[in-house]
Protein backbone atom coordinates (compact mmCIF):
# COMPACT_ATOMS: atom_id res chain seq x y z
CA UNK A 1 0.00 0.00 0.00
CA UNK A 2 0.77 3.32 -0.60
CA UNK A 3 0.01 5.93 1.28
CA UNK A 4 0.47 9.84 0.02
CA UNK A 5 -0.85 13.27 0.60
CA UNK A 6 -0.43 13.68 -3.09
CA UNK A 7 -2.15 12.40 -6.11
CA UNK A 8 -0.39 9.18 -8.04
CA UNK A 9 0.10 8.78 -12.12
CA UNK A 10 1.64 6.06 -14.10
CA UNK A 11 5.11 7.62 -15.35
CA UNK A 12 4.17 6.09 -18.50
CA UNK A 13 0.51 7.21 -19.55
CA UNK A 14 0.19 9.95 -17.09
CA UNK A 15 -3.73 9.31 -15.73
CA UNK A 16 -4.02 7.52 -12.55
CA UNK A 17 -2.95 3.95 -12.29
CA UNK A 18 -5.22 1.47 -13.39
CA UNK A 19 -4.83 -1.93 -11.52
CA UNK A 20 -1.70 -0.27 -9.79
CA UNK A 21 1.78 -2.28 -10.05
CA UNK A 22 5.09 -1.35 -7.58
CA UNK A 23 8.22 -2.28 -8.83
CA UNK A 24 10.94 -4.10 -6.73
CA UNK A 25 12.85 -0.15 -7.04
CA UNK A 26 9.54 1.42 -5.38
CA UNK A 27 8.41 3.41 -8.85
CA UNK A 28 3.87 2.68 -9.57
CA UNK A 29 2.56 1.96 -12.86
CA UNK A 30 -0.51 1.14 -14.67
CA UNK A 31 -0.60 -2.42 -14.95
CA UNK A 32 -1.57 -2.76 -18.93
CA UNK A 33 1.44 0.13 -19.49
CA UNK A 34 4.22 -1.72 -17.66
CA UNK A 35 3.23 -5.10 -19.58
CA UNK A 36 3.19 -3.36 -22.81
CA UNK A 37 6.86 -1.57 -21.68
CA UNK A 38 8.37 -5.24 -20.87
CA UNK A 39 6.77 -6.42 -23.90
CA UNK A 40 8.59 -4.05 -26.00
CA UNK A 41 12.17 -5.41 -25.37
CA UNK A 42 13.48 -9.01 -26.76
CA UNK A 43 14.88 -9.91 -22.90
CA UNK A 44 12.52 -11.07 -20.17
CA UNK A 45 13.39 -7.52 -18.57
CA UNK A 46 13.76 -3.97 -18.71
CA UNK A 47 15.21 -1.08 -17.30
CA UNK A 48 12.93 1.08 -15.49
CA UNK A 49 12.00 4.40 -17.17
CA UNK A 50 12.41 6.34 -14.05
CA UNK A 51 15.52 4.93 -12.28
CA UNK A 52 16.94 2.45 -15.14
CA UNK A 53 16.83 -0.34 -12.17
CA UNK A 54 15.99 -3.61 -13.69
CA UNK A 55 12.64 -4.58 -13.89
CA UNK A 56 10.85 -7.96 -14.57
CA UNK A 57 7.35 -9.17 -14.78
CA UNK A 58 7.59 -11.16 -11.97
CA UNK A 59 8.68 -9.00 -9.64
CA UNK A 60 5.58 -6.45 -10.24
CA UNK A 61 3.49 -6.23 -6.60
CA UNK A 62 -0.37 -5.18 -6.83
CA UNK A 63 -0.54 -1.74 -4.95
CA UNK A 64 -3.00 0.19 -3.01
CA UNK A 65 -2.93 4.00 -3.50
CA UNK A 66 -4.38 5.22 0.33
CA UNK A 67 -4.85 9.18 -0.35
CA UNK A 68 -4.66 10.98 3.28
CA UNK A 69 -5.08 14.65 4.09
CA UNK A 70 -2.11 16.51 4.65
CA UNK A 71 -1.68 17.50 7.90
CA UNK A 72 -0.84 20.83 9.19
CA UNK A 73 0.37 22.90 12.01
CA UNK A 74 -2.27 22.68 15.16
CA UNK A 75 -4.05 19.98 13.33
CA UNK A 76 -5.14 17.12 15.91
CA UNK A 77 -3.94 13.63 14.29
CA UNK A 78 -4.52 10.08 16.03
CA UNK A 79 -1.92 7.91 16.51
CA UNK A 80 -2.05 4.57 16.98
CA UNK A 81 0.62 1.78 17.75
CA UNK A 82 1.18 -1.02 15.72
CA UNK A 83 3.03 -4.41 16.07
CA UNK A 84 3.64 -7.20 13.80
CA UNK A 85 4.14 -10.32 15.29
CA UNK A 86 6.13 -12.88 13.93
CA UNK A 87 4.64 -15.97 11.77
């Protein structure tokens, strides 16, 4: 998940992701625009057209894009603690 103050769009296409993919290097995409990207190239990867890290199919995470306000001076904000506990 994602979580910004700002809005999200695909690098690529420029419009909000659709069906939302992270790369291992951190960078969203539109799902159907990174496929076609990978698709153009005649290796199983591709450099990433933001950071030039490698990129491959497999590796492509479904993300959540949380939009939050952004907070400000005086604003009240709840916090709340969180643990993970090991599996």
């Amino acid at each position: 998940m994602v979580t910004t103050c700002q809005e999200q769009f695909c690098p690529i296409c420029l419009n909000e992701p659709t069906s939302g993919r992270v790369t291992k290097c951190g960078h969203v995409f539109c799902y159907p625009c990174i496929l076609h990207y990978l698709s153009l190239g005649d290796r199983n990867w591709r450099r990433c057209p933001i950071c030039y890290d490698s990129v491959y199919a497999r590796d492509l995470k479904p993300v959540k894009i949380n939009h939050v306000s952004e907070y400000t001076e005086g604003k009240k904000i709840k916090m709340v603690l969180m643990q993970k506990f090991k599996v």
